[in-house]
Protein backbone atom coordinates (compact mmCIF):
# COMPACT_ATOMS: atom_id res chain seq x y z
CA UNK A 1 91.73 89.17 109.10
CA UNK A 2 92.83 88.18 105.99
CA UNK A 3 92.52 89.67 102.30
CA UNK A 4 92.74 93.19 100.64
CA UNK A 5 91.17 96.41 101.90
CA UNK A 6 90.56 99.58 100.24
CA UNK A 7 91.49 103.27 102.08
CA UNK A 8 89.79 105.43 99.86
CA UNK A 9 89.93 109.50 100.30
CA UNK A 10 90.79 112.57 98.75
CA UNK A 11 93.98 112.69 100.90
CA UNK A 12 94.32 116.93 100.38
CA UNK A 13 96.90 116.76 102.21
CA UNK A 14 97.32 113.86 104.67
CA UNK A 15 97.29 114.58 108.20
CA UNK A 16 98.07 112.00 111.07
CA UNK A 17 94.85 111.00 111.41
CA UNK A 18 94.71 109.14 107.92
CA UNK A 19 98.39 107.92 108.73
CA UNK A 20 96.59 106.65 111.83
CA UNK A 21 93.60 104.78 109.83
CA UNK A 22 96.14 103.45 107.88
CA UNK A 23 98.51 102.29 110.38
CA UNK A 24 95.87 100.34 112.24
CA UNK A 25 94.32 99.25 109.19
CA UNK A 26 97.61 97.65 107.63
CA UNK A 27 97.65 95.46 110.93
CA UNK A 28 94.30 93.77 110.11
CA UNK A 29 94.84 93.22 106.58
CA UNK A 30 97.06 91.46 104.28
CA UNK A 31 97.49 94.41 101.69
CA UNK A 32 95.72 98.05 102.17
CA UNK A 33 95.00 99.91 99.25
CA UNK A 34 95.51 103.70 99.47
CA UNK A 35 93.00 105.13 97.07
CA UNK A 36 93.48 108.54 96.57
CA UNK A 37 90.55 110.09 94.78
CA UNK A 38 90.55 112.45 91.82
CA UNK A 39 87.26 113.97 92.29
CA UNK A 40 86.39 116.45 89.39
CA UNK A 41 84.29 118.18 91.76
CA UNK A 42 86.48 119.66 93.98
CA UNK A 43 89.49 122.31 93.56
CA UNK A 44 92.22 120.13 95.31
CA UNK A 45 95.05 121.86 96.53
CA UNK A 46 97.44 119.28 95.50
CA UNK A 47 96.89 117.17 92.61
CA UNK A 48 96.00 113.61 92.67
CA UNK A 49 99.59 112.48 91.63
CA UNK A 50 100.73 114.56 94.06
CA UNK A 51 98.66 113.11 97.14
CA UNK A 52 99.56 109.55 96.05
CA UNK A 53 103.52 110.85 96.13
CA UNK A 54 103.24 112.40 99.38
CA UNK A 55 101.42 109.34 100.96
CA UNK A 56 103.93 106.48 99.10
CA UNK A 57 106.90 108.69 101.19
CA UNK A 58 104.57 108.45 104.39
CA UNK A 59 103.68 105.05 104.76
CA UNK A 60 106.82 103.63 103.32
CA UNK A 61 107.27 101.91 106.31
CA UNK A 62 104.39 99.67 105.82
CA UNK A 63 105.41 96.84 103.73
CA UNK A 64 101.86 96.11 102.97
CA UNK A 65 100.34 99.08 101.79
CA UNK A 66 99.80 100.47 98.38
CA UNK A 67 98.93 103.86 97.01
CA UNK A 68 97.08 104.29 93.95
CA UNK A 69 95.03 107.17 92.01
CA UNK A 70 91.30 106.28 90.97
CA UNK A 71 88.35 108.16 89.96
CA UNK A 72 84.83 106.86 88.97
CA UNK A 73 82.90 104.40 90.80
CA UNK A 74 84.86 103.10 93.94
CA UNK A 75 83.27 99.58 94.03
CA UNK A 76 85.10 99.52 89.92
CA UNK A 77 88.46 99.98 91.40
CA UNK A 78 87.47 97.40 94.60
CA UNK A 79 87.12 95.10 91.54
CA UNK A 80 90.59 96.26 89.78
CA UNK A 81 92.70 95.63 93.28
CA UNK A 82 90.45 92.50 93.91
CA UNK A 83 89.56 94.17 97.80
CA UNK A 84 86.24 92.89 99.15
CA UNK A 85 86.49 95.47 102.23
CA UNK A 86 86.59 99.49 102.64
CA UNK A 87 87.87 100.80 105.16
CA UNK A 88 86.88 104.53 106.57
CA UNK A 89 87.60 106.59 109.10
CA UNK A 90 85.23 108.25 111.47
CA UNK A 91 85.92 110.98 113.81
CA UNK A 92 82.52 111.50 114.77
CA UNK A 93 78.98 110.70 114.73
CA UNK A 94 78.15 113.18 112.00
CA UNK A 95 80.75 111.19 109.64
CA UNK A 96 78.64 108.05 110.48
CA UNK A 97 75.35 109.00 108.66
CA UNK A 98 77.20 110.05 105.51
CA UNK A 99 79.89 106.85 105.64
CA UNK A 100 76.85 104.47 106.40
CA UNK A 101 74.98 105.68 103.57
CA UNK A 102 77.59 105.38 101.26
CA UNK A 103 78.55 102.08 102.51
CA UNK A 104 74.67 100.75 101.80
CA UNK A 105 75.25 102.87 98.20
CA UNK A 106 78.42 100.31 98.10
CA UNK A 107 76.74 97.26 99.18
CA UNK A 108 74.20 97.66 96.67
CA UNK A 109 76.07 97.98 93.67
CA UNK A 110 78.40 95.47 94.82
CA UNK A 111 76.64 92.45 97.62
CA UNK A 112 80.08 90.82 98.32
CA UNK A 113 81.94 94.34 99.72
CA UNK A 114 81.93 94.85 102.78
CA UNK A 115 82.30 98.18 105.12
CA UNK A 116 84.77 98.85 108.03
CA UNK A 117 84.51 101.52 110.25
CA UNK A 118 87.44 102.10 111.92
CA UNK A 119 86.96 105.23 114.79
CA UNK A 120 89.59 107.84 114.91
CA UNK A 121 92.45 107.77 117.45
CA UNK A 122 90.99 110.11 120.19
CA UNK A 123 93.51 112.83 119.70
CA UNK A 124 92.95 112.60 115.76
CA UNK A 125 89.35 113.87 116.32
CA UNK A 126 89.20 117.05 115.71
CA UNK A 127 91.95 116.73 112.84
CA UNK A 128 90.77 117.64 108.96
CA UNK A 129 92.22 118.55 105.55
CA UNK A 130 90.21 121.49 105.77
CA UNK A 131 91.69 122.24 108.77
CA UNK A 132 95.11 121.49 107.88
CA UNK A 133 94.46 123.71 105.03
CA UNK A 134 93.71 126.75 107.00
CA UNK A 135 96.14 126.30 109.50
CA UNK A 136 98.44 126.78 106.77
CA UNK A 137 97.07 129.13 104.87
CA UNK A 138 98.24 131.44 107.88
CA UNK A 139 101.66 129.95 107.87
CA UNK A 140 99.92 128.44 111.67
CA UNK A 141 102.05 125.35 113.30
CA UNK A 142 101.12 122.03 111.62
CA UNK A 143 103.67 120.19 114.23
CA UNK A 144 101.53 116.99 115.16
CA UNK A 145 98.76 117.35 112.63
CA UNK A 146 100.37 116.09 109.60
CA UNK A 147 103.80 113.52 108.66
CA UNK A 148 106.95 115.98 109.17
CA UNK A 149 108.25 114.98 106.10
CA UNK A 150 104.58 116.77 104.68
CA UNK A 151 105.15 119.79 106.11
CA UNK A 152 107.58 121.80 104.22
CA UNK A 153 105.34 120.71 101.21
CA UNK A 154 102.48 121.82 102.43
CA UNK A 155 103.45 125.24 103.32
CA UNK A 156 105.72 125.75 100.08
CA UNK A 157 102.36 125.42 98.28
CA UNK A 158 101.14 128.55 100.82
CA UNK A 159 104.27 130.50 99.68
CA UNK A 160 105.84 129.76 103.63
C-alpha cells in the first residue's frame, strides 16, 4: 500500500503495544502520522507535547513516521497531513464496536477516508495506558510493557 495513514490516540503514555501498531503500520504505508490527541476531556498524565516528545524518541527508528499534536475533528487534521486512511488498534472485540462506530462517524463526515483495523500483537492484548498507569502508580515493573527509554519518565512523574 501506498499513501499516508493517520495513528491517532491519546498516547498517555505509550506502551509496546502502540509501538507495535506503529511498527507494522509504517511497513504498509509510505508515511504514518502519529496523532497524538489533546482531548480537553480527559486529565492526561502527561501533556500532549509531552506524548508527542516521548513517541518522536521511540519511533526514531522509523524513517517514515511522523508525530504530531491535534485536537478537534480528526477527519480536519486527515485533511491537514493529506492521509486518506486511519489506522487503529484493536486488542479485542469490545474495542471493535466503539472503533467501527467511529470509523462510520469518520466515513460520514469524510466519504474518501478510509478505516484500518490493525489487531494487536497477541502478547500486546491485555496491554493499556490505564494499565500502564497503575502499574506505576505502585512503582510495579513496567519491563516489557512500555519503550525502555519511557520508563524512567514514566515513573519520575510517580515520584519513583
Amino acid at each position: 500500500m501506498t499513501g499516508i495513514a493517520v495513528y491517532p490516540g491519546s498516547f498517555d503514555p505509550c506502551t509496546n503495544g502502540h509501538l507495535d501498531v506503529i511498527r507494522r503500520a509504517s511497513r504498509i504505508f509510505d508515511k504514518v502520522v502519529v496523532a497524538v490527541l489533546a482531548n480537553s476531556g480527559k486529565t492526561p498524565l502527561f501533556s500532549s507535547e509531552e506524548r508527542a516528545d516521548m513517541l518522536r524518541d521511540v519511533t526514531r527508528e522509523f524513517k517514515n513516521v511522523e508525530v504530531e499534536c491535534f485536537s478537534g475533528l480528526l477527519v480536519d487534521f486527515t485533511d491537514k497531513v493529506k492521509a486518506d486512511v486511519i489506522i487503529k488498534g484493536l486488542r479485542a472485540v469490545s474495542d471493535f464496536e466503539y472503533e467501527f462506530q467511529m470509523a462510520l462517524i469518520n466515513r460520514n463526515l469524510k466519504n474518501s477516508l478510509e478505516t484500518l483495523f490493525l489487531p494487536t500483537s497477541k502478547e500486546y492484548m491485555f496491554l493499556s495506558s490505564s494499565v500502564v498507569k497503575e502499574i506505576a502508580g505502585y512503582n510495579g515493573n513496567l519491563d516489557g510493557l512500555v519503550p525502555a527509554a519511557l520508563i524512567p519518565v514514566i515513573k519520575a512523574r510517580f515520584g519513583y
